[in-house]
Protein backbone atom coordinates (compact mmCIF):
# COMPACT_ATOMS: atom_id res chain seq x y z
CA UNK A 1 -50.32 69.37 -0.07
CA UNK A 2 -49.22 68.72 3.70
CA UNK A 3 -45.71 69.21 4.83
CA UNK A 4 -44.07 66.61 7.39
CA UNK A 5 -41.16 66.08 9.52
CA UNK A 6 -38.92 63.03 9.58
CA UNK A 7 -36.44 61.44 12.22
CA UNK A 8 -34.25 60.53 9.92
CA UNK A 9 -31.78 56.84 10.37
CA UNK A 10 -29.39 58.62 12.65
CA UNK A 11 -32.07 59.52 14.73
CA UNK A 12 -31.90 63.29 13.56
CA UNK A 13 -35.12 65.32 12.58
CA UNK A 14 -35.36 66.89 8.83
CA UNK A 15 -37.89 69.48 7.48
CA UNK A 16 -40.25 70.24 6.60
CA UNK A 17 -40.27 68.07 3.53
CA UNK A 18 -43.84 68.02 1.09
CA UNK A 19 -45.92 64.71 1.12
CA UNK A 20 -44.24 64.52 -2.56
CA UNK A 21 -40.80 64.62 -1.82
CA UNK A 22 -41.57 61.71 1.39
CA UNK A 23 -43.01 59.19 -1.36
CA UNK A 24 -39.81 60.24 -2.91
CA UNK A 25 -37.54 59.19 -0.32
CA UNK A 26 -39.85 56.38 0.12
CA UNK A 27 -39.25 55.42 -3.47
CA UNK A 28 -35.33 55.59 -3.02
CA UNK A 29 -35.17 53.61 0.50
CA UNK A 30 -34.33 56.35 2.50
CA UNK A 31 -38.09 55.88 4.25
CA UNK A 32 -39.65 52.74 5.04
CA UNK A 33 -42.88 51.77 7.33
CA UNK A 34 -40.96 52.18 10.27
CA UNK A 35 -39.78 55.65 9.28
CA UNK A 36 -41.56 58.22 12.69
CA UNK A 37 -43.28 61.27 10.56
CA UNK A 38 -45.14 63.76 12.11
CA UNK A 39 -47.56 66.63 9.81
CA UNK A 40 -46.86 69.99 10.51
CA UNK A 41 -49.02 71.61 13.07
CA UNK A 42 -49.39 68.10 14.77
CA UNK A 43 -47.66 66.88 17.93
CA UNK A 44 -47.80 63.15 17.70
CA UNK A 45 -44.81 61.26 15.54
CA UNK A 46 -46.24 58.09 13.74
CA UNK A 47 -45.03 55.17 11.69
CA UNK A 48 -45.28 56.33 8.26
CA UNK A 49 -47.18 53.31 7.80
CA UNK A 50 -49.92 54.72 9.75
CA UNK A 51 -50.46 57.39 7.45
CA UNK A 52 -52.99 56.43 5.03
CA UNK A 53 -51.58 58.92 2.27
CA UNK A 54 -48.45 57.28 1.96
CA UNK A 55 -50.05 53.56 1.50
CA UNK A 56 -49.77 52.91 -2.36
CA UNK A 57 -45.87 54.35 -2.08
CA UNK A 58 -45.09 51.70 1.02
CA UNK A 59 -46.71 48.81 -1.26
CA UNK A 60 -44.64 49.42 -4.34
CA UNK A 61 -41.53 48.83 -1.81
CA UNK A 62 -42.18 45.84 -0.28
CA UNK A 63 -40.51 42.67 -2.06
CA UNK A 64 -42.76 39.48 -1.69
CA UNK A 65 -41.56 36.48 0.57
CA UNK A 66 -39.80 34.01 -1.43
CA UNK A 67 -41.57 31.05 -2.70
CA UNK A 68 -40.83 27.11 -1.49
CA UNK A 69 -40.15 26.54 -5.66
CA UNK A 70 -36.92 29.02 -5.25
CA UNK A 71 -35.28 27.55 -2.08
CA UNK A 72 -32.17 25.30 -3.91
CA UNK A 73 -32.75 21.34 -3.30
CA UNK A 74 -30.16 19.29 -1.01
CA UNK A 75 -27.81 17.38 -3.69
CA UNK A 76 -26.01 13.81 -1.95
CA UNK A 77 -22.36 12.67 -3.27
CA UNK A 78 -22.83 9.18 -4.50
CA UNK A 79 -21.81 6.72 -1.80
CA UNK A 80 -20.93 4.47 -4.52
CA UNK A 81 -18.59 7.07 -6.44
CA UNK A 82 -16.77 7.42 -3.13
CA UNK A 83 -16.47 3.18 -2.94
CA UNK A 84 -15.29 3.51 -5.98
CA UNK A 85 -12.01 5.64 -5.71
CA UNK A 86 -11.49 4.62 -2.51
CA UNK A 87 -11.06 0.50 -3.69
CA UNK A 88 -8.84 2.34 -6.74
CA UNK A 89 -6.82 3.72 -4.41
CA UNK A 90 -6.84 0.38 -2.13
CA UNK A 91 -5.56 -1.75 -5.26
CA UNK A 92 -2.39 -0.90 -4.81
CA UNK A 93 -1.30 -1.70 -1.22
CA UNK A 94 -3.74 -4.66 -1.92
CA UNK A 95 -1.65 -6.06 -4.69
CA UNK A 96 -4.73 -5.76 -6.74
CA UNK A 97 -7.65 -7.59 -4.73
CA UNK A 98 -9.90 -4.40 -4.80
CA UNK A 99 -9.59 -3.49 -8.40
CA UNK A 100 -12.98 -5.16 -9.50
CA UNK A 101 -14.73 -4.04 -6.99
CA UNK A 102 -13.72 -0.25 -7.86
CA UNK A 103 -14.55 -0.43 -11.53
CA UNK A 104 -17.56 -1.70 -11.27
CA UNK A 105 -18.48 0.59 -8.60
CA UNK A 106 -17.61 3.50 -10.31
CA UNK A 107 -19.66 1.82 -13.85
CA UNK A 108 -22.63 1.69 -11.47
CA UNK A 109 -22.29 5.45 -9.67
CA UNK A 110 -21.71 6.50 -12.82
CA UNK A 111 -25.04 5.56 -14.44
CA UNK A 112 -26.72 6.63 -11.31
CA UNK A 113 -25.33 9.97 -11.16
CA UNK A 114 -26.25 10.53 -15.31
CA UNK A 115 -29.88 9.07 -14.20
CA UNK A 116 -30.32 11.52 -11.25
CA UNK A 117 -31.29 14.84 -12.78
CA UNK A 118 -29.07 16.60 -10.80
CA UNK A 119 -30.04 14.69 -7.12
CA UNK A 120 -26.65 12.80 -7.05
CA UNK A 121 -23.23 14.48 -7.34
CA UNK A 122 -19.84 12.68 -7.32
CA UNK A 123 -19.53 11.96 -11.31
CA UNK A 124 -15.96 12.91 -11.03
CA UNK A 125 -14.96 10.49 -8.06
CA UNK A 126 -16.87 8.10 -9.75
CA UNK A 127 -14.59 8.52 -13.37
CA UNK A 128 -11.52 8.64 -10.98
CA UNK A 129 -12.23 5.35 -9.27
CA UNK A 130 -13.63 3.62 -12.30
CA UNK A 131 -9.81 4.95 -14.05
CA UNK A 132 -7.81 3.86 -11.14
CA UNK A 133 -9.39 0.68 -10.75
CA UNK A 134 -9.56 -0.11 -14.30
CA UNK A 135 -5.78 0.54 -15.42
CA UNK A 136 -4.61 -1.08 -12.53
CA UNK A 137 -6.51 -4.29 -13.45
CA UNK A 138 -4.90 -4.30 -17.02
CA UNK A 139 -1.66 -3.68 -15.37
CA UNK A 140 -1.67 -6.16 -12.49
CA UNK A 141 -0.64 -9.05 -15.10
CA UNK A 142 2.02 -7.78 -16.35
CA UNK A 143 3.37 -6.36 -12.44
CA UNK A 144 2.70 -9.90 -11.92
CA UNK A 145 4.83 -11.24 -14.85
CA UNK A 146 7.53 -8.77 -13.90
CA UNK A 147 7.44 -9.70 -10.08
CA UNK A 148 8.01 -13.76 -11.12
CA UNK A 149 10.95 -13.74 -11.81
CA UNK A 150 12.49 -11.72 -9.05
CA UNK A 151 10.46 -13.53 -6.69
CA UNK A 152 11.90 -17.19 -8.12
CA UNK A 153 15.46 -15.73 -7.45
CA UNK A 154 14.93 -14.56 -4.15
CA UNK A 155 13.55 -18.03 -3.16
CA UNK A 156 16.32 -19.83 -4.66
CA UNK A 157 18.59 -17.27 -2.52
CA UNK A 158 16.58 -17.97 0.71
CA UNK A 159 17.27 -21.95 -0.23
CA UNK A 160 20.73 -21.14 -0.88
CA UNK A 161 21.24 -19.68 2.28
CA UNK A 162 19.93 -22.25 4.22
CA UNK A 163 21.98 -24.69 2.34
CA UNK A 164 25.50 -22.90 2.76
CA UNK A 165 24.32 -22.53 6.55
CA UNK A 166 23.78 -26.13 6.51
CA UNK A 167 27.08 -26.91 5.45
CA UNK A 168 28.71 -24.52 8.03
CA UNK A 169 27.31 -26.70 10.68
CA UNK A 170 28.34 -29.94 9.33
CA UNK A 171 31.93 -28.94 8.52
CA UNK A 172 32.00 -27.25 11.99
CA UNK A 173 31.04 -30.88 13.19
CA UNK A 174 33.41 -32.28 11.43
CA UNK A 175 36.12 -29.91 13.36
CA UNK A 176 34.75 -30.69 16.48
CA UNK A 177 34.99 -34.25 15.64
CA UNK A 178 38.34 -34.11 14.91
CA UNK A 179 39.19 -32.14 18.08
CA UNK A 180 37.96 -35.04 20.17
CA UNK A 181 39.86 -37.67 18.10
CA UNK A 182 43.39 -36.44 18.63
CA UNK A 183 42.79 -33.96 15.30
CA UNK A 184 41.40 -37.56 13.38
CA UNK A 185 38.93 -36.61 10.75
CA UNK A 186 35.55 -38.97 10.80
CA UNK A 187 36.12 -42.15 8.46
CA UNK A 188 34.25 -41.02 5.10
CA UNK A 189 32.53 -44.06 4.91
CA UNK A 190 30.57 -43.38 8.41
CA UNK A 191 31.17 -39.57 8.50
CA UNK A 192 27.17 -38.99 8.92
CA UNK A 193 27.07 -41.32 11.95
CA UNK A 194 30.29 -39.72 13.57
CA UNK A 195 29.36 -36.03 13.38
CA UNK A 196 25.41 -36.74 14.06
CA UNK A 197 25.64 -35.80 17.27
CA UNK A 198 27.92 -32.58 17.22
CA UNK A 199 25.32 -31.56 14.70
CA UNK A 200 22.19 -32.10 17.30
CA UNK A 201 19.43 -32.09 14.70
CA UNK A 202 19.55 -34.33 11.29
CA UNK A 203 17.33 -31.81 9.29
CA UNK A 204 21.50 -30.09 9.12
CA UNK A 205 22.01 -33.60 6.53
CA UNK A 206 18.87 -32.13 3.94
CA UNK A 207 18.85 -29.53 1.49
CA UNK A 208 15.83 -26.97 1.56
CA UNK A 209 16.49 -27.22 -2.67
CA UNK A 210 15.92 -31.20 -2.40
CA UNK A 211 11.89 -32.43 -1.40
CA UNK A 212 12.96 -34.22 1.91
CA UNK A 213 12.58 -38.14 1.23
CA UNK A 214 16.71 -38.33 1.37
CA UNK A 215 18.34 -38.96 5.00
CA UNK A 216 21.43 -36.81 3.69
CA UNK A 217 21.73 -34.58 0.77
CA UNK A 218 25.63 -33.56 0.85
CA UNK A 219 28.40 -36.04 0.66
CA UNK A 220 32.06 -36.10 2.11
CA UNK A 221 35.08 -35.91 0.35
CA UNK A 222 36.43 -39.42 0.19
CA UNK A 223 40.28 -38.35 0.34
CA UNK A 224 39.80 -36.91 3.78
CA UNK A 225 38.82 -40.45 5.22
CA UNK A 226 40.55 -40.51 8.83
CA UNK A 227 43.34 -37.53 8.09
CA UNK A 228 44.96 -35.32 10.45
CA UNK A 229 43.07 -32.40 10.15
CA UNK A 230 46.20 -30.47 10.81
CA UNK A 231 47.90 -31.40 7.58
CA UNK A 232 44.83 -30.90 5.07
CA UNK A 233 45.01 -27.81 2.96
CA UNK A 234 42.53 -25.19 4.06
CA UNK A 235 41.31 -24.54 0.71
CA UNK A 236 40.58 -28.54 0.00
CA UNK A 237 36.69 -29.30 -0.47
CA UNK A 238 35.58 -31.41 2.31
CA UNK A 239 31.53 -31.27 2.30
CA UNK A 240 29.54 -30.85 -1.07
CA UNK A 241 26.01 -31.19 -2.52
CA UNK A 242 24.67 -34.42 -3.67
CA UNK A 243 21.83 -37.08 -4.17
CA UNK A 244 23.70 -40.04 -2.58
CA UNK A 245 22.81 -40.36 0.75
CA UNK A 246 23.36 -41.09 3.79
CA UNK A 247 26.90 -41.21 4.48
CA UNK A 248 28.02 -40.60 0.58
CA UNK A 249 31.27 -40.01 0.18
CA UNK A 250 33.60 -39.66 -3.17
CA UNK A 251 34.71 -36.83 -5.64
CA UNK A 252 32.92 -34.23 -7.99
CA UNK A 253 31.28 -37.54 -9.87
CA UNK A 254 28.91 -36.97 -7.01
CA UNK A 255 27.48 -33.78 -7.52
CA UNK A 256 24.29 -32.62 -7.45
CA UNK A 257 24.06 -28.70 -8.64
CA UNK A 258 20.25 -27.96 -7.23
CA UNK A 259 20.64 -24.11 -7.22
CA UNK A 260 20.02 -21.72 -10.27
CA UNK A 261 21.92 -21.38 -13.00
CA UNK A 262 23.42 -24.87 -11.63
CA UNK A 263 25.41 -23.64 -9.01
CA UNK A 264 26.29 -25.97 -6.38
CA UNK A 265 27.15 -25.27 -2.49
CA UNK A 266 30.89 -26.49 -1.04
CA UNK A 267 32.25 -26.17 1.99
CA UNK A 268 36.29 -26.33 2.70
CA UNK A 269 38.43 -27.34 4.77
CA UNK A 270 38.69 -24.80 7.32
CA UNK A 271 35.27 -24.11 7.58
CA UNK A 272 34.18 -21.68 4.60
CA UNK A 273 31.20 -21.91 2.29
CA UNK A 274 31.03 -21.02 -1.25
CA UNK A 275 28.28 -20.78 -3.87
CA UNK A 276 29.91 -21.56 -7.59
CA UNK A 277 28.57 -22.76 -10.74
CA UNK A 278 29.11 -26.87 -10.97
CA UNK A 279 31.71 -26.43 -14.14
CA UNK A 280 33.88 -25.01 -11.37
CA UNK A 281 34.19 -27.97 -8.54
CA UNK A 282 36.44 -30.20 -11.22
CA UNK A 283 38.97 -27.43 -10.94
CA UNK A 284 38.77 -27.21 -6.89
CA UNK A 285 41.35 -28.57 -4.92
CA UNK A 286 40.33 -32.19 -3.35
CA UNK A 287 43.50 -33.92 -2.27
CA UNK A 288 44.55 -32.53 0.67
């Protein structure tokens, strides 16, 4: 049995060691093909495989080259699973408009994904979306049911507004009026013609509440006709809502409550604006 000698992995040379013990070493990775041997009484180092002898050991070693059958297969996320949560998620800021889309979307991804064998991924983003988008639809009735309301009130508070601004500029007029007629009020029966022009535009005369057709919707408090403003009582109503035109002038007979909860806009004597309900103006003060 020949004896060899081995560089070793850290470059160091061992033995000698018997042909035995090598296929040994060989057998426990500490020798490969690569490993430089050289047989005792010899000069040159070889390859151990190079050495015939030690052929059979070097085979049982080497581990064969994978096959194509074990490399894993590229998998793809659904591009309609992503659609799917992403028009969930959209609903939302989109008061809803997306929510169709994203269940059925996520219905379709769904299927695919479950039809795929395994080529398609995104099951869960699909579920999400197809969740989102599908509670959201249920609920956007009743958001919408809830919203109604709270949007009718804030438009009647928008008209409100714009009525009680209305009357601020007309009983302003009126003021100015007076201050250029030696402190004169307008005569009630004309008071629309005598103030038009402080006012500058007529759409002042119409209520946002009323649909438009009337030249004037606010009438003039009859027991003001041609007083010195100077001796009416602040607090007496001089301008008030109501559906008889152009020039109207008279007492609460003439109301017109157009707001909710029929409250009606009046503006006083010295200038202020109030919003009350229409039981209310009988009690106000309107001689001056």
């Amino acid at each position: 049995m020949a004896n060899y000698f081995v560089i070793g992995a850290d470059h160091k040379e061992y033995g000698p060691v018997s042909s035995e013990e090598l296929r040994k070493w060989i057998g426990e990775d500490r020798a490969d093909a690569q490993t430089k041997v050289r047989a005792d009484g010899a000069t040159e180092w070889l390859p151990l495989s190079s050495v015939p002898e030690f052929g059979d050991a070097l085979k049982k070693t080497a581990s064969p080259p994978p096959t194509i059958s074990a490399l894993p297969a590229t998998v793809k996320t659904s591009t309609l699973a992503i659609t799917s949560l992403v028009l969930g998620i959209l609903a939302l800021p989109t008061c809803g408009a997306t929510t169709l889309f994203g269940l059925i979307f996520g219905i379709i991804a769904l299927v695919k994904v479950s039809n795929s064998r395994g080529a398609l991924r995104g099951q869960g983003l699909a579920l999400a979306g197809t969740i989102v988008s599908g509670v959201l639809l249920v609920l956007l009735p009743v958001m919408v049911a809830m919203l109604l309301p709270a949007l009718a009130s804030a438009h009647d508070r928008a008209r409100q507004i714009h009525c009680m601004n209305n009357e601020k500029q007309l009983a302003l007029a009126v003021r100015i009026y007076s201050g250029d007629h030696a402190n004169q009020l307008p005569s009630a029966a004309t008071w629309c013609d005598a103030i038009k022009t402080a006012v500058g535009s007529e759409k002042v005369f119409q209520c946002p509440a009323v649909n438009g057709t009337s030249r004037c919707d606010y009438a003039f408090n009859a027991k003001l006709d041609g007083m010195d403003a100077n001796k009416v009582d602040p607090q007496t109503v001089m301008i008030f809502e109501s559906d008889a035109g152009w020039n109207a002038h008279g007492g609460p007979e003439l109301q017109a409550p157009r707001h909710r909860a029929r409250h009606i806009v009046v503006a006083f004597a010295d200038g202020h604006v109030e919003v009350m309900s229409d039981t209310r103006l009988h009690s106000l003060r309107w001689d001056p």
